[in-house]
Every structure is written in structure tokens, then in C-alpha cells.
PDB file of N, CA and C in Angstrom:
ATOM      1  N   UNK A   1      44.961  20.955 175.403  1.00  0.00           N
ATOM      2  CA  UNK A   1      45.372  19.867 174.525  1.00  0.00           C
ATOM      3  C   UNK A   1      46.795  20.178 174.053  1.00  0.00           C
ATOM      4  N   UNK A   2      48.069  19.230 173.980  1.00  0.00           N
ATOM      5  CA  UNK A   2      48.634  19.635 173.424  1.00  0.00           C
ATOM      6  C   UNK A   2      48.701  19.503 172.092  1.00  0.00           C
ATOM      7  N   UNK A   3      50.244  20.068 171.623  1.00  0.00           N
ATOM      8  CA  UNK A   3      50.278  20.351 170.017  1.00  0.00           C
ATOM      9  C   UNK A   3      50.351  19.051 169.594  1.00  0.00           C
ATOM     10  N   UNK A   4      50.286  18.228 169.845  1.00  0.00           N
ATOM     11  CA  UNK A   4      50.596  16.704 169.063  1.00  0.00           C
ATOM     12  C   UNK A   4      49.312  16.167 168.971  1.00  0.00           C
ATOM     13  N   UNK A   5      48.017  16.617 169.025  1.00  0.00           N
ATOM     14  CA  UNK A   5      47.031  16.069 169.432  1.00  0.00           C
ATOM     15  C   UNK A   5      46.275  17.358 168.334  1.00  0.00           C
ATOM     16  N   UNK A   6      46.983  18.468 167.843  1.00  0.00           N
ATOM     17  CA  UNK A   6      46.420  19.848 166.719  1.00  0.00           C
ATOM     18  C   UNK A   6      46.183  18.913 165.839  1.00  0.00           C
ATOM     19  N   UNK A   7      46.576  18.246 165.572  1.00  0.00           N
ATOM     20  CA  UNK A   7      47.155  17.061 164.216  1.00  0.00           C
ATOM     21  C   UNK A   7      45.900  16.777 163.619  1.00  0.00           C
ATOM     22  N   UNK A   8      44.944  16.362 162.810  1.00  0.00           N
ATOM     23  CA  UNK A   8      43.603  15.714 162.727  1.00  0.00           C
ATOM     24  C   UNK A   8      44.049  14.499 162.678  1.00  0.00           C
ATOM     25  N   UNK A   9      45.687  14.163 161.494  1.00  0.00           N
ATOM     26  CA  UNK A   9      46.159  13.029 161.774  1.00  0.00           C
ATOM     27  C   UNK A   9      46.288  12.110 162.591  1.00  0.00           C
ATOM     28  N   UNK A  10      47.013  12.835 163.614  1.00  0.00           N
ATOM     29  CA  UNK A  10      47.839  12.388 164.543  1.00  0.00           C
ATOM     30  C   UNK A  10      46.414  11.993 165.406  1.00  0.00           C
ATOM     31  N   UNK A  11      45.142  12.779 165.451  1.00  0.00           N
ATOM     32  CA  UNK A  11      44.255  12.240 166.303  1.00  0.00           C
ATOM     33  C   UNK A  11      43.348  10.721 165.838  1.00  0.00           C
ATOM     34  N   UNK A  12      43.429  11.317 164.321  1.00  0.00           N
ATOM     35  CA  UNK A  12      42.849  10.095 163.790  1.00  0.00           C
ATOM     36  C   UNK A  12      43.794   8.302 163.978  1.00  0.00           C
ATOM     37  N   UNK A  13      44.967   8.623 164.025  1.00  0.00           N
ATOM     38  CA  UNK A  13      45.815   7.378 164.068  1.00  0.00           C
ATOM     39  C   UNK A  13      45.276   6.885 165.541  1.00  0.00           C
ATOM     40  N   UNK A  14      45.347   7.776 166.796  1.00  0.00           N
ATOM     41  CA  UNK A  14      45.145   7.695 168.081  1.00  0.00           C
ATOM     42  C   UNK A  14      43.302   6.834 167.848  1.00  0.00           C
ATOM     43  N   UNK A  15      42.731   7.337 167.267  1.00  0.00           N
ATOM     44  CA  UNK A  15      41.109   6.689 167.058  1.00  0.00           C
ATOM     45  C   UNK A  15      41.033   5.375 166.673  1.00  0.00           C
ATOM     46  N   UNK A  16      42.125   5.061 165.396  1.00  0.00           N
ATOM     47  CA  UNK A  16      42.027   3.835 165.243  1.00  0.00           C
ATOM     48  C   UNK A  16      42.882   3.102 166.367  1.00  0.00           C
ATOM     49  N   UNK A  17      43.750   3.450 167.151  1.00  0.00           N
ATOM     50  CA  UNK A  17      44.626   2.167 168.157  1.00  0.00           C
ATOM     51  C   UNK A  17      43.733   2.470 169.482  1.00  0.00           C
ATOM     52  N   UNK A  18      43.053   2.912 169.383  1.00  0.00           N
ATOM     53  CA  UNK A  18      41.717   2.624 170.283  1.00  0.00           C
ATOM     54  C   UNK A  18      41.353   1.530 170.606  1.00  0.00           C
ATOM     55  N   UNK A  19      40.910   1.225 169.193  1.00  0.00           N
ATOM     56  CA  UNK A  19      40.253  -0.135 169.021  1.00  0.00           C
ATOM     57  C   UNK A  19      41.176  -1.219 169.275  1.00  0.00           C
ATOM     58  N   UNK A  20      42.541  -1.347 168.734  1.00  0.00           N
ATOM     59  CA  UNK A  20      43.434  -2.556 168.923  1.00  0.00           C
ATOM     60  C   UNK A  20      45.119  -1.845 168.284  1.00  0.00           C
ATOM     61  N   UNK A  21      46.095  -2.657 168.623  1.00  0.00           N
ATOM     62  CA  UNK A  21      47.058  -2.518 168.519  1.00  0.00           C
ATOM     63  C   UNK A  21      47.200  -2.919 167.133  1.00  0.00           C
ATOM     64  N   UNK A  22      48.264  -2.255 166.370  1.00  0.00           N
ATOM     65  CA  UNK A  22      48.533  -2.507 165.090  1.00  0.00           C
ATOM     66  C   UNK A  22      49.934  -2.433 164.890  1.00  0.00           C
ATOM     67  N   UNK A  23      50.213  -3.178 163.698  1.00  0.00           N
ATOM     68  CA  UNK A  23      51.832  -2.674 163.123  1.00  0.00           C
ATOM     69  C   UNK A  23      51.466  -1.669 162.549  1.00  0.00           C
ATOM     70  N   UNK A  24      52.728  -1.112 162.363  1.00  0.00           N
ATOM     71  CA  UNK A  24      52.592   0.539 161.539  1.00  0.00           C
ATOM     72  C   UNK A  24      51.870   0.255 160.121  1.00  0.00           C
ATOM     73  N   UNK A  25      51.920  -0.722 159.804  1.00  0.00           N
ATOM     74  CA  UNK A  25      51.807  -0.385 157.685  1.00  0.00           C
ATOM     75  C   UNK A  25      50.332  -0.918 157.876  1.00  0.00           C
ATOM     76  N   UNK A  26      49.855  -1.773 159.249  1.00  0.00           N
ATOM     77  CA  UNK A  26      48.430  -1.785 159.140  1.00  0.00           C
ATOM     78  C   UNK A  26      47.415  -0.265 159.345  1.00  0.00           C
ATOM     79  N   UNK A  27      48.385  -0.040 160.248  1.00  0.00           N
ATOM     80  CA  UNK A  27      47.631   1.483 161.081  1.00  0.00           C
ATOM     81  C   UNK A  27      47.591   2.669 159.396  1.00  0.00           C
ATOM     82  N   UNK A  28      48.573   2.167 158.834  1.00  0.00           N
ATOM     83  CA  UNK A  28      49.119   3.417 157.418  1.00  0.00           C
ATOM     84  C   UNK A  28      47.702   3.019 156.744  1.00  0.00           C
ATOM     85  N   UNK A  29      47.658   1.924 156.472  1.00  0.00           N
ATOM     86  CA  UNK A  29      46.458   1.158 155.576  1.00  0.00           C
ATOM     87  C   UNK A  29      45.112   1.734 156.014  1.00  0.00           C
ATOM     88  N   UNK A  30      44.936   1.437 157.442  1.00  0.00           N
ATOM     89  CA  UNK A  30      43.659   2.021 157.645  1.00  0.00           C
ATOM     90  C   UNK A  30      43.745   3.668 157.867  1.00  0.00           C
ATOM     91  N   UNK A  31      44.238   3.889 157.626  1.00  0.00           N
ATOM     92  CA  UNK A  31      44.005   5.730 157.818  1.00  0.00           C
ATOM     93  C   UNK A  31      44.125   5.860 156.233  1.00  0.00           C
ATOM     94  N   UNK A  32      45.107   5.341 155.463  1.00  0.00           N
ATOM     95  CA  UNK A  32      44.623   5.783 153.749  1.00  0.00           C
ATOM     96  C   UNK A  32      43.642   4.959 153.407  1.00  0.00           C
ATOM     97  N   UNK A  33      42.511   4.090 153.959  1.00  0.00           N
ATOM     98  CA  UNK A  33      41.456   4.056 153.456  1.00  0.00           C
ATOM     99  C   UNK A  33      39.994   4.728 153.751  1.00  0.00           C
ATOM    100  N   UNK A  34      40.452   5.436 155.177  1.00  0.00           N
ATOM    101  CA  UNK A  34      39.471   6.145 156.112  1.00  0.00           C
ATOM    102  C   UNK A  34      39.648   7.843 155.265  1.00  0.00           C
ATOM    103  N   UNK A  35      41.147   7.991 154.471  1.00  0.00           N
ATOM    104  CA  UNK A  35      41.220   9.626 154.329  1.00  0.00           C
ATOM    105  C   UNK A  35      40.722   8.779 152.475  1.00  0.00           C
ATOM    106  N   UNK A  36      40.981   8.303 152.018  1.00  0.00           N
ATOM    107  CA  UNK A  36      40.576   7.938 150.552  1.00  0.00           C
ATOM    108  C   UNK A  36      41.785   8.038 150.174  1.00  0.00           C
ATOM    109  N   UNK A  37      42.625   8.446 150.269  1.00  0.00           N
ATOM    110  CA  UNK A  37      44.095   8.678 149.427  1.00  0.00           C
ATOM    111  C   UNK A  37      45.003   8.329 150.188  1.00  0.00           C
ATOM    112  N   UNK A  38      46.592   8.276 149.363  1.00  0.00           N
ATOM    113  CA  UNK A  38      47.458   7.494 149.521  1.00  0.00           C
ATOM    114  C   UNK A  38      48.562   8.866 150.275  1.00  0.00           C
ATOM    115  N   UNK A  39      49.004   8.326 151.987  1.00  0.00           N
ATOM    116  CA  UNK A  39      49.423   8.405 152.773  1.00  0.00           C
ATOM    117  C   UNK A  39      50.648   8.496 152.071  1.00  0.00           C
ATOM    118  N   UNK A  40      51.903   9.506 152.047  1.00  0.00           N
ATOM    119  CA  UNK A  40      53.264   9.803 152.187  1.00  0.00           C
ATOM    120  C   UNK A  40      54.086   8.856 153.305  1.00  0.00           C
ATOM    121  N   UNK A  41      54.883   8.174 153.074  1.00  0.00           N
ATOM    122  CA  UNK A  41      55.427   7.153 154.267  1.00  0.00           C
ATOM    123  C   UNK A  41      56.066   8.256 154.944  1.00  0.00           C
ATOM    124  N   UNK A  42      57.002   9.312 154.653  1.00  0.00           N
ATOM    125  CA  UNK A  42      57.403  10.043 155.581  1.00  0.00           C
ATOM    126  C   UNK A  42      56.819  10.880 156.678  1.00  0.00           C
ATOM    127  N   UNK A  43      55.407  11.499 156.067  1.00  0.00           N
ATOM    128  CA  UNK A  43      54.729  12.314 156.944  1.00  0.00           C
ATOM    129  C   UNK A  43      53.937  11.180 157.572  1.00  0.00           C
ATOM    130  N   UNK A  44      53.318  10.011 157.161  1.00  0.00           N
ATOM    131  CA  UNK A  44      52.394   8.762 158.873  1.00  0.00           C
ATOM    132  C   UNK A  44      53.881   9.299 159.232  1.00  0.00           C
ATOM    133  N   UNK A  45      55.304   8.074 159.285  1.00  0.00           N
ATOM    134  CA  UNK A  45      56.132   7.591 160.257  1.00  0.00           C
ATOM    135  C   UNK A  45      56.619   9.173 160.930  1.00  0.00           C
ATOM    136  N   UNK A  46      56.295  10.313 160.874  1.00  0.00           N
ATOM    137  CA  UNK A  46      56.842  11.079 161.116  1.00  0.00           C
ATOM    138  C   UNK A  46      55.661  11.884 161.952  1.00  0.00           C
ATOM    139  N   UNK A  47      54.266  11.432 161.766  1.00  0.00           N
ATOM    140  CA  UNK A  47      53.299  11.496 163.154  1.00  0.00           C
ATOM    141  C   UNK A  47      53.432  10.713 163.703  1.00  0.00           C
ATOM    142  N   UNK A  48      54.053   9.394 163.668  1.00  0.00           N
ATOM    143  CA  UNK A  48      53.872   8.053 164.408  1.00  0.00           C
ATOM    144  C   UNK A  48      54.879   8.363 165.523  1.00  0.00           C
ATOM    145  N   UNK A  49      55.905   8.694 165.001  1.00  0.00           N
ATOM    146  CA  UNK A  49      57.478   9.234 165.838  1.00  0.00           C
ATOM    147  C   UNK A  49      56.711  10.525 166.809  1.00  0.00           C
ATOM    148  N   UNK A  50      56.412  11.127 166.478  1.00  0.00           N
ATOM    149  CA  UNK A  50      55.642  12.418 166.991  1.00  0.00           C
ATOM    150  C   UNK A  50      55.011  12.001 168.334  1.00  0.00           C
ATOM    151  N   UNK A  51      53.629  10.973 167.704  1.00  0.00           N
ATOM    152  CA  UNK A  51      52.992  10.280 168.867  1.00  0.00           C
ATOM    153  C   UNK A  51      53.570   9.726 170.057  1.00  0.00           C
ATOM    154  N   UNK A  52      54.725   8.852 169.328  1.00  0.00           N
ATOM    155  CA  UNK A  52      55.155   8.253 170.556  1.00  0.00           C
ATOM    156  C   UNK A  52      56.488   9.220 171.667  1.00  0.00           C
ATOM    157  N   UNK A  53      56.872  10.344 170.852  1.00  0.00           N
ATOM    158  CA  UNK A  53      57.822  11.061 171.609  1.00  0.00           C
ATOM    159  C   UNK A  53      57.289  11.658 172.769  1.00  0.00           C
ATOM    160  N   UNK A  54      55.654  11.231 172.490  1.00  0.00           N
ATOM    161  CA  UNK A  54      54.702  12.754 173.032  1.00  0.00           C
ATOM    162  C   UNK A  54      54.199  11.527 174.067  1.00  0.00           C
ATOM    163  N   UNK A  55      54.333  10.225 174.024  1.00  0.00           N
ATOM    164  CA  UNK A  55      53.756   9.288 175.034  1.00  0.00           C
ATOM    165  C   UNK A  55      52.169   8.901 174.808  1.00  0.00           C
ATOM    166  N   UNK A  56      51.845   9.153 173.708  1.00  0.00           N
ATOM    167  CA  UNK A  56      50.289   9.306 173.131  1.00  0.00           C
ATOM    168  C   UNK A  56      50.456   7.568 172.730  1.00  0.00           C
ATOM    169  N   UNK A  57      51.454   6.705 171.949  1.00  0.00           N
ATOM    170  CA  UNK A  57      51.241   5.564 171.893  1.00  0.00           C
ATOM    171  C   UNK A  57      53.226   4.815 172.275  1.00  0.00           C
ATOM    172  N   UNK A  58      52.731   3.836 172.363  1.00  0.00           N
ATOM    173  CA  UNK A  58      53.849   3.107 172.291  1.00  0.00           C
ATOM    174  C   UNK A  58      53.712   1.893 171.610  1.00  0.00           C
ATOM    175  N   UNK A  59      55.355   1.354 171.226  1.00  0.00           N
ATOM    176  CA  UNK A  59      55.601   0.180 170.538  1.00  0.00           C
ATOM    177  C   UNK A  59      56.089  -1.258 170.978  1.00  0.00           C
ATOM    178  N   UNK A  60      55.712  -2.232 170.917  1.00  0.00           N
ATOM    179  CA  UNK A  60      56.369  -3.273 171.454  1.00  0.00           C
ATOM    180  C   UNK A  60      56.102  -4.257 170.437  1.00  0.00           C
ATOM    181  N   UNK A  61      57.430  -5.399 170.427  1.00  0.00           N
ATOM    182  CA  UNK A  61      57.669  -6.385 169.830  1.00  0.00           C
ATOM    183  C   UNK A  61      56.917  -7.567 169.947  1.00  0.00           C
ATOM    184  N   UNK A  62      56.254  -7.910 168.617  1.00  0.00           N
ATOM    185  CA  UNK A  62      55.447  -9.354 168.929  1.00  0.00           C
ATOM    186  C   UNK A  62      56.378  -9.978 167.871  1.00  0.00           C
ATOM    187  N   UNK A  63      56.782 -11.220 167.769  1.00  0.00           N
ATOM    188  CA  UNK A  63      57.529 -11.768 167.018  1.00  0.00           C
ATOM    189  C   UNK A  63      58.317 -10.700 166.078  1.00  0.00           C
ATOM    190  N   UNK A  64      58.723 -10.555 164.908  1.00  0.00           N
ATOM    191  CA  UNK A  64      59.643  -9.762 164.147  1.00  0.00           C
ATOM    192  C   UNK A  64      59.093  -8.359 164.368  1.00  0.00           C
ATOM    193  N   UNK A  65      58.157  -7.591 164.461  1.00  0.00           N
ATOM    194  CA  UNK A  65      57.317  -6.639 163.953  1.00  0.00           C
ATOM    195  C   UNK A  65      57.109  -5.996 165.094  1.00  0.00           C
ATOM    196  N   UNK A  66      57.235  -5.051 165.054  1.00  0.00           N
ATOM    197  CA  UNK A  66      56.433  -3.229 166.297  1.00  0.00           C
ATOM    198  C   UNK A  66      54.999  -3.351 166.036  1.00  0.00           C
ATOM    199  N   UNK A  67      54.259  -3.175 166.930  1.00  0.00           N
ATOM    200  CA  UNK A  67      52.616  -3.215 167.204  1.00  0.00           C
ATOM    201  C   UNK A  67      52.765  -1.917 167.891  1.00  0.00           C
ATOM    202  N   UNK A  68      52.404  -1.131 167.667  1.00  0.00           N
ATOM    203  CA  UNK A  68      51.501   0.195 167.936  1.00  0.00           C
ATOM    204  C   UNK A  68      50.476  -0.095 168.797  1.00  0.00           C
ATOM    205  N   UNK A  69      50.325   0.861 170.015  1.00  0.00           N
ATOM    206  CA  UNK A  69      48.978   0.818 171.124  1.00  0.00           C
ATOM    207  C   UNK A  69      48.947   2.252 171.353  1.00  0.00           C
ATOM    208  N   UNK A  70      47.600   2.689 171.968  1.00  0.00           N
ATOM    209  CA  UNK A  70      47.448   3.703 172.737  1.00  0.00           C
ATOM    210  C   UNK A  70      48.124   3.409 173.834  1.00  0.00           C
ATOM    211  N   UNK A  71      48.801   4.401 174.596  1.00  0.00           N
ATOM    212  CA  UNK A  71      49.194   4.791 175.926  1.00  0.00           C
ATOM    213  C   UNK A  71      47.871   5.528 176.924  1.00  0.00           C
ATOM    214  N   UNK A  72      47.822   5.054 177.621  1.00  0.00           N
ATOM    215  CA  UNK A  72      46.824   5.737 178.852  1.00  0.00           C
ATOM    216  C   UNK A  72      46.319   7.255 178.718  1.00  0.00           C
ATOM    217  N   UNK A  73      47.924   7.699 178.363  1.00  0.00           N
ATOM    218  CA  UNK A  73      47.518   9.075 178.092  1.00  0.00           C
ATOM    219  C   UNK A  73      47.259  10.118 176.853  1.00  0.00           C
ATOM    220  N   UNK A  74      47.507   8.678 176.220  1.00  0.00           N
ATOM    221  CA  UNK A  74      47.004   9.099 174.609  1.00  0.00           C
ATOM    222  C   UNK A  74      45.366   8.789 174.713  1.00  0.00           C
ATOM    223  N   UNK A  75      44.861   8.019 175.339  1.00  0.00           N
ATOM    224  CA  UNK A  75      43.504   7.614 175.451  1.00  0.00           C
ATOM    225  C   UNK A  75      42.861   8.545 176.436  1.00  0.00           C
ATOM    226  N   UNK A  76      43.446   8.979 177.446  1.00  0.00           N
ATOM    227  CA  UNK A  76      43.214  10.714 177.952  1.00  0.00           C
ATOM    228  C   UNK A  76      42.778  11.660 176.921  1.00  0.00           C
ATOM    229  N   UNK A  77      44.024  11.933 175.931  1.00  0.00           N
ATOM    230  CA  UNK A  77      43.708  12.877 175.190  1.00  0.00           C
ATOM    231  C   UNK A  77      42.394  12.820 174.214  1.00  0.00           C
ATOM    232  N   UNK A  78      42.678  11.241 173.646  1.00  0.00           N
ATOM    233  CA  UNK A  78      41.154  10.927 173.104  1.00  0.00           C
ATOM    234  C   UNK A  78      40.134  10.958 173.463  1.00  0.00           C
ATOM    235  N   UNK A  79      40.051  10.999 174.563  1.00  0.00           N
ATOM    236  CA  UNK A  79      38.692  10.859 174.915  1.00  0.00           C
ATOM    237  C   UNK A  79      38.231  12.882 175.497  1.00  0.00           C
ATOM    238  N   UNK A  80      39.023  13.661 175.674  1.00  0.00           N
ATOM    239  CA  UNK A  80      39.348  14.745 176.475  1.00  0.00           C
ATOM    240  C   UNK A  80      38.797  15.469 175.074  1.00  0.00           C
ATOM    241  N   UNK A  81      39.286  15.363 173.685  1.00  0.00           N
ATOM    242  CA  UNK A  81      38.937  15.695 172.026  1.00  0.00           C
ATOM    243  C   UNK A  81      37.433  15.057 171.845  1.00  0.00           C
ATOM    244  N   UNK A  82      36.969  13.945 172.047  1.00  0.00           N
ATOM    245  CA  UNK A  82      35.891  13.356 172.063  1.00  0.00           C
ATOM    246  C   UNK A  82      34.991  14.716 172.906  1.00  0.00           C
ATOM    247  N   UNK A  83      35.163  14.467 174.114  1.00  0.00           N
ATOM    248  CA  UNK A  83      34.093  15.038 175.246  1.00  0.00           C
ATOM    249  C   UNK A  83      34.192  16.864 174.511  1.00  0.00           C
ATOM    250  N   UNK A  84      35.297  17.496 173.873  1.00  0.00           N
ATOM    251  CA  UNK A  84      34.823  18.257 173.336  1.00  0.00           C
ATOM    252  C   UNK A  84      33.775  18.677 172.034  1.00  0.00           C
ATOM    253  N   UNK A  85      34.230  17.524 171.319  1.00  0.00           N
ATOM    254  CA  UNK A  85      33.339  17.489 170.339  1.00  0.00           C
ATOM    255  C   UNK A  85      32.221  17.181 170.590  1.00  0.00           C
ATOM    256  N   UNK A  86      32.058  16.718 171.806  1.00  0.00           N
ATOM    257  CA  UNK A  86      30.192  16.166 171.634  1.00  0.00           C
ATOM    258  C   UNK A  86      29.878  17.569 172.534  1.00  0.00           C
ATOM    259  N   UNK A  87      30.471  18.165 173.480  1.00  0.00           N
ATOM    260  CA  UNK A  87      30.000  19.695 173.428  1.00  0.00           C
ATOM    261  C   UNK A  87      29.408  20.299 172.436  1.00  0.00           C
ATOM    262  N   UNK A  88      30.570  20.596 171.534  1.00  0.00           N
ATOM    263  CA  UNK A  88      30.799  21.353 170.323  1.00  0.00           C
ATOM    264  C   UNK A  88      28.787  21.254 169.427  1.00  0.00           C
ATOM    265  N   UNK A  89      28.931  19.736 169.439  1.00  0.00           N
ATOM    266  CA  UNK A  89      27.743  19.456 168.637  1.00  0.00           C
ATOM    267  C   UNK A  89      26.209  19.461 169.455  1.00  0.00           C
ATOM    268  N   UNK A  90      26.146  20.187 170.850  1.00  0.00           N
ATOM    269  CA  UNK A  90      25.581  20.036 171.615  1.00  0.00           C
ATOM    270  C   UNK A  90      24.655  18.842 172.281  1.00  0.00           C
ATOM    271  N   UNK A  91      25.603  17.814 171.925  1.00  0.00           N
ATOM    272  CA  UNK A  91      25.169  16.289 172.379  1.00  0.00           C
ATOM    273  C   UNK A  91      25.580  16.185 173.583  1.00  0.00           C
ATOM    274  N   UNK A  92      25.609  16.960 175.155  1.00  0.00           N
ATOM    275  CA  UNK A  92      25.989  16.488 176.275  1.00  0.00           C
ATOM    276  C   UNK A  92      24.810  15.585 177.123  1.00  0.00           C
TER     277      UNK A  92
END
């Protein structure tokens, strides 16, 4: 695994764009309501930057606004963290 993926963050952001593409301040929203507390804007945008340097998600323009997606190989890694954890918990 790499280091961008150590993150619990950085994996958890990757869990929610699983499900669907988001703008950043939606993706911020649902991870400070999933951790209970209020998210630092510098440290998300500074896993978000992380993610995408690392090719884990990318951004594209829908009218004014960046939407956030998993990349193929961010959904690799997710699922690669997944299949360990259900080891881990001896659910194979």
C-alpha cells in the first residue's frame, strides 16, 4: 500500500467518493459528520491535494465547481485495504 493510503483520512475520503463524486466542501461535510468534529480546511484540502498527486482521485469541472471522483486506482487501493480488513477480521 502506499503512503497516501497510511492516512485513515485520506482512506476514509477515498470510501466516501466510492459512492459518488462530490465537490470538495461536500466531501469536507461528510467526513466531519462521519469523524463527529470539525475538519481543519487546511489539513482535508491538503489530503485532497495529496490524493490527487498520488492519482487516488481526480477533479473535473461541472458548471462553476471541481467534483471529486475516485480514480481506478484509487478504487484499487480501496478495495486492496478492504480485502485486508476482512482478512484481518477473519471474514474471508
Amino acid at each position: 500500500m502506499t503512503k497516501f493510503l497510511q492516512s485513515g483520512r485520506r482512506r476514509d475520503m477515498c470510501a466516501i467518493l466510492a459512492g459518488e463524486a462530490l465537490q470538495a466542501q461536500a466531501l469536507k461535510s461528510r467526513l466531519s459528520s462521519h469523524y463527529d468534529e470539525r475538519i481543519e480546511p487546511a489539513s482535508f484540502y491538503g489530503a485532497l491535494e495529496a490524493l490527487a498527486d498520488a492519482g487516488f482521485v481526480e477533479a473535473r469541472t461541472e458548471g462553476i465547481h471541481d467534483v471529486y471522483e475516485l480514480t481506478e486506482a484509487g478504487e484499487a487501493r480501496l478495495r486492496e485495504h478492504h480485502a485486508w480488513l476482512t482478512a484481518q477480521l477473519g471474514e474471508e
